[in-house]
N, C-alpha and C. Protein backbone atom coordinates (compact mmCIF):
# COMPACT_ATOMS: atom_id res chain seq x y z
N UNK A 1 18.16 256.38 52.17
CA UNK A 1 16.77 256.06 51.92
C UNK A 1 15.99 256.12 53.23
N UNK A 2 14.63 256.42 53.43
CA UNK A 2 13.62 256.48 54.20
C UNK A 2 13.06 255.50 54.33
N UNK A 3 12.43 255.28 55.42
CA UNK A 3 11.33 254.37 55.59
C UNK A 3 10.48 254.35 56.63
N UNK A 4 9.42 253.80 56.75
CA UNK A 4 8.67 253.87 58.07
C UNK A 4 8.31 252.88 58.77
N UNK A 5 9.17 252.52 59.91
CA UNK A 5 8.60 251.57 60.42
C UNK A 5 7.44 251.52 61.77
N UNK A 6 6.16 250.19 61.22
CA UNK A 6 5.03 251.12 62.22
C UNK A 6 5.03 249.56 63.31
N UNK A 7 5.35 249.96 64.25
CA UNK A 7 4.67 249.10 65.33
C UNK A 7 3.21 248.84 66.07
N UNK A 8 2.08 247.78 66.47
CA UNK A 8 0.72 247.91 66.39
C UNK A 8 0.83 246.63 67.13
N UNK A 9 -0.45 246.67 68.54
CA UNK A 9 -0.44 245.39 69.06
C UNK A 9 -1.18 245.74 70.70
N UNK A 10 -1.19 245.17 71.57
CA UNK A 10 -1.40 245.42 73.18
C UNK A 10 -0.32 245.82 73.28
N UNK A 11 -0.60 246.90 74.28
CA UNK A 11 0.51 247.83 75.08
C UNK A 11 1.57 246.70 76.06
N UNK A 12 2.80 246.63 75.68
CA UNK A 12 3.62 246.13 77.03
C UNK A 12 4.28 247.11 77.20
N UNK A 13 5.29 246.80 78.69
CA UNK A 13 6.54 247.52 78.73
C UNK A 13 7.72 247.61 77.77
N UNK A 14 8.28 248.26 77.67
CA UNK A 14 9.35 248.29 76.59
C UNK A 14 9.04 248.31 75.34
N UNK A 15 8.29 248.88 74.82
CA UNK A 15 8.13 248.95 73.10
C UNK A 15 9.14 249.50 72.84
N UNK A 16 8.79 250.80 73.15
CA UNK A 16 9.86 251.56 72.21
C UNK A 16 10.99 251.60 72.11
N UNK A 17 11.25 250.75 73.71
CA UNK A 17 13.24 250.64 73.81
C UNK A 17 13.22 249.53 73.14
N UNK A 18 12.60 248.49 72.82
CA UNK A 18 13.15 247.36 72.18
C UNK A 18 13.30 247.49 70.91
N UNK A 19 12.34 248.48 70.24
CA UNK A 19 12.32 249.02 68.63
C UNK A 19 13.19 249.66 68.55
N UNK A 20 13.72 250.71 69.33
CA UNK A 20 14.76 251.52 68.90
C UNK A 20 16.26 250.95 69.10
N UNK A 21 16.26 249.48 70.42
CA UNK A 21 17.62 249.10 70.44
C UNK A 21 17.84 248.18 68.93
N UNK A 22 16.50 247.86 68.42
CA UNK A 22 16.70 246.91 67.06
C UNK A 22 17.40 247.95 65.97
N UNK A 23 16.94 249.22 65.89
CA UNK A 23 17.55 250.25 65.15
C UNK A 23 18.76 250.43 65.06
N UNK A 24 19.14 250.70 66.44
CA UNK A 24 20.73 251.10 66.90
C UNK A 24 21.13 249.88 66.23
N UNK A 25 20.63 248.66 66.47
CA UNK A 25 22.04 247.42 66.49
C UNK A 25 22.19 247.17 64.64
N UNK A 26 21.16 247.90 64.09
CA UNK A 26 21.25 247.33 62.48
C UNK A 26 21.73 248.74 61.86
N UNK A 27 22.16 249.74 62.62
CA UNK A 27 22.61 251.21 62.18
C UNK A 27 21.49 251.93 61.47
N UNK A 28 20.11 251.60 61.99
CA UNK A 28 19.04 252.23 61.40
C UNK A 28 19.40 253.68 62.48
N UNK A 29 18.94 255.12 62.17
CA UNK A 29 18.85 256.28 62.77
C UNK A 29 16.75 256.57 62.93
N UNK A 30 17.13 256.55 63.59
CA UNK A 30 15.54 257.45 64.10
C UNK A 30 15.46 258.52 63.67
N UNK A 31 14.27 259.07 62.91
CA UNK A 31 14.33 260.32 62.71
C UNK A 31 13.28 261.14 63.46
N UNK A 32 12.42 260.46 64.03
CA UNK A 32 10.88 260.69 64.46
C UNK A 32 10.14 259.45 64.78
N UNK A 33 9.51 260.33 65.57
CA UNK A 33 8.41 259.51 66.24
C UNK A 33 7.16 259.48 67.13
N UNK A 34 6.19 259.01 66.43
CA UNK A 34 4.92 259.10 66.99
C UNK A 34 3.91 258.48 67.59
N UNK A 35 3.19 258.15 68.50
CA UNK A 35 2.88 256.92 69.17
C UNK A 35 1.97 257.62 69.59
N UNK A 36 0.67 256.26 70.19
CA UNK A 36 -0.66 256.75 70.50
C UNK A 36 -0.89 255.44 71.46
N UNK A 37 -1.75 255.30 72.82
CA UNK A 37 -2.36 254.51 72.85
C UNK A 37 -3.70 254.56 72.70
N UNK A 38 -4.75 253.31 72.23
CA UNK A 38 -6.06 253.45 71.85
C UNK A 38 -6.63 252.33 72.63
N UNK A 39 -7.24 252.10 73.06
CA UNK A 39 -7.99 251.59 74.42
C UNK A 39 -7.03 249.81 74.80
N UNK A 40 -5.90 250.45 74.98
CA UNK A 40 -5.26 249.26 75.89
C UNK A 40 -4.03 248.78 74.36
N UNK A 41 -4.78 249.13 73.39
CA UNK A 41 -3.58 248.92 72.41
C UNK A 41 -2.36 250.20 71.67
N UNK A 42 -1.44 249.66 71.09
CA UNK A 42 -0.49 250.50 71.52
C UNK A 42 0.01 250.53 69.63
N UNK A 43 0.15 251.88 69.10
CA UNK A 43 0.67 252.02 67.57
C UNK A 43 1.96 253.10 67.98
N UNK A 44 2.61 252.94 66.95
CA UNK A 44 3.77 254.22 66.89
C UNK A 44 4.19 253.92 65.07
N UNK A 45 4.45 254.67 64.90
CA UNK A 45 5.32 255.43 63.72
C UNK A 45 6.84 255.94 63.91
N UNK A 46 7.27 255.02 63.74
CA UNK A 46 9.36 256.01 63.21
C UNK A 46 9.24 256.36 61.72
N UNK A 47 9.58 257.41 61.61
CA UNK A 47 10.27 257.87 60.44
C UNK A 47 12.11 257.06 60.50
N UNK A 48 12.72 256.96 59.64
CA UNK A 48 13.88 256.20 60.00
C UNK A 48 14.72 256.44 58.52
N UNK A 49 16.20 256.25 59.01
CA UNK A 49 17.36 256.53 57.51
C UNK A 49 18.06 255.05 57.85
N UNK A 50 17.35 254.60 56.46
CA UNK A 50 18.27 253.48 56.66
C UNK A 50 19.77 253.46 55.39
N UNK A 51 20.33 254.67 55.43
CA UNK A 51 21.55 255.08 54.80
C UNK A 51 22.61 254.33 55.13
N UNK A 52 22.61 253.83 56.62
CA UNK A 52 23.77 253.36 57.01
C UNK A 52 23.33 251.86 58.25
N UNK A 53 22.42 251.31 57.15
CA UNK A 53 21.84 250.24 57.63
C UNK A 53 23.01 249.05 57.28
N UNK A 54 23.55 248.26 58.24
CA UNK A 54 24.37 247.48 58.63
C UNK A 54 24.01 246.42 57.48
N UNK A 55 22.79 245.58 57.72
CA UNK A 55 22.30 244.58 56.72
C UNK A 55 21.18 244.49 55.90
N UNK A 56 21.07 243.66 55.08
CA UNK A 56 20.46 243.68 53.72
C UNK A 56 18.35 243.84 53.62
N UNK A 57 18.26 244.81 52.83
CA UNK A 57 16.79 244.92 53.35
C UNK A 57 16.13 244.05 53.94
N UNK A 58 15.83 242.39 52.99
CA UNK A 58 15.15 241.21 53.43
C UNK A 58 16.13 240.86 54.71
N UNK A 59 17.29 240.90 55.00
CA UNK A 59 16.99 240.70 56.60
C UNK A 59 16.81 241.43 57.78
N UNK A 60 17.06 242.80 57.15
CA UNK A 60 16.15 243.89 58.07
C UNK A 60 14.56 243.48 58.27
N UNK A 61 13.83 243.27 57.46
CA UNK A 61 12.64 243.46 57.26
C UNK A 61 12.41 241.31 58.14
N UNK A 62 13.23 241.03 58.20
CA UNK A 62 12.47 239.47 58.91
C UNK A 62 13.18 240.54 60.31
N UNK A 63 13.99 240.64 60.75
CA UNK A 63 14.50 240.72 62.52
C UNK A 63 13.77 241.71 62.92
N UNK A 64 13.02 242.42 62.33
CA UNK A 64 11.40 243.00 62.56
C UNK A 64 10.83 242.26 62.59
N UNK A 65 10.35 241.41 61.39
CA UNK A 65 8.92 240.61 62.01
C UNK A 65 9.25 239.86 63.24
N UNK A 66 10.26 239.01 63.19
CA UNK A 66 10.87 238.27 63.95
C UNK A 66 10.84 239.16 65.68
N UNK A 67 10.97 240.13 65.82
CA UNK A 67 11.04 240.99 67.00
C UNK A 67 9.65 241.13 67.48
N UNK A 68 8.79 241.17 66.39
CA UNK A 68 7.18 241.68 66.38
C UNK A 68 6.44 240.36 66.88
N UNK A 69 7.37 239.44 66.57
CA UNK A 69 6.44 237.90 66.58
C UNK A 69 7.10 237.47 68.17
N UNK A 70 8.16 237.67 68.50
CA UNK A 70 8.58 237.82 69.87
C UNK A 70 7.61 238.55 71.13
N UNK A 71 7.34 240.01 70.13
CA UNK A 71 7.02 240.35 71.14
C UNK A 71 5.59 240.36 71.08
N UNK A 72 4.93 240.02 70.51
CA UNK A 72 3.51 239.32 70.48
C UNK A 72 3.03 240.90 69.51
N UNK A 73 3.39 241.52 68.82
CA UNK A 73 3.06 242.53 68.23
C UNK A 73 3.54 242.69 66.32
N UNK A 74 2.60 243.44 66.06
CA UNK A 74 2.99 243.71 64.16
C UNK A 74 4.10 244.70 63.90
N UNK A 75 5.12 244.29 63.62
CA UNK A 75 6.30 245.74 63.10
C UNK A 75 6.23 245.26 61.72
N UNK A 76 6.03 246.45 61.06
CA UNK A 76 6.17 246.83 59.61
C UNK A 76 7.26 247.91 58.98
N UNK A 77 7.85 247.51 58.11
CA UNK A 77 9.00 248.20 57.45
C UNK A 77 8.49 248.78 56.10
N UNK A 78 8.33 249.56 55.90
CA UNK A 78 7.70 250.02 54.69
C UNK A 78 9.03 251.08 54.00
N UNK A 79 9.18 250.95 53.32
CA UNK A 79 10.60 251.66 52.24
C UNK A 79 10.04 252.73 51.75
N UNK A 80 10.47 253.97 51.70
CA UNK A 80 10.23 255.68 50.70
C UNK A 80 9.87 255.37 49.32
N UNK A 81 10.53 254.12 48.59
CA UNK A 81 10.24 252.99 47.16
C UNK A 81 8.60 252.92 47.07
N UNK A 82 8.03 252.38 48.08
CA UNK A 82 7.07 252.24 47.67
C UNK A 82 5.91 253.00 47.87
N UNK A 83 6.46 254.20 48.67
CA UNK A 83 5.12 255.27 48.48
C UNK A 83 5.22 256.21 47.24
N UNK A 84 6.95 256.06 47.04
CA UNK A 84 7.36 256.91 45.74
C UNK A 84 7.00 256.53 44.39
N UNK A 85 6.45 255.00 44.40
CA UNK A 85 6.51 254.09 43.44
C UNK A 85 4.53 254.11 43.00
N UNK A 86 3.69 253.95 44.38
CA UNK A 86 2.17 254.36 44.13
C UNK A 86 1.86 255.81 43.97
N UNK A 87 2.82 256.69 44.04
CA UNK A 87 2.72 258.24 43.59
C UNK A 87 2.90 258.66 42.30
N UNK A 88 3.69 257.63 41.61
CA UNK A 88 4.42 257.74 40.31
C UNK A 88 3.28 256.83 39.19
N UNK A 89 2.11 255.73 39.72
CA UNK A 89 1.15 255.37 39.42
C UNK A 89 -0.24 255.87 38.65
């Protein structure tokens, strides 16, 4: 399964290594990725397979927020389910 997770907030150091070591450690794969900064604040987009995701969606989806609320920033997990699910609408 797919999903996208979007990160959004003020620019620090380490975004993206800290998002992507959260990936590695839950066996999420990166598939892509896109990032912008916009006047001092900082968004990105992973595309991501969570096929061989270690643990269970709801606690994937808190050790994101939980990472996001750490790092003073919004990470969102959004599942392939539910864009497949407002398409099918």
């Amino acid at each position: 399964m797919k999903a996208f997770i979007t990160v959004s907030g003020k620019d620090t150091i380490g975004v993206i290594a800290r998002v992507s070591n959260q990936c590695a450690a839950l066996g999420i794969n990166v598939e892509d990725v896109t990032q912008r900064l916009l006047k001092g604040m900082f968004a990105m987009i992973m595309l991501v397979d969570l096929d061989h995701c270690t643990v269970s969606i709801d606690e994937m989806h808190q050790k994101f927020a939980d990472l996001g609320q750490e790092m003073g920033m919004q990470i969102v997990v959004t599942r392939q389910e539910v864009f497949d699910a407002m398409h099918n609408i």
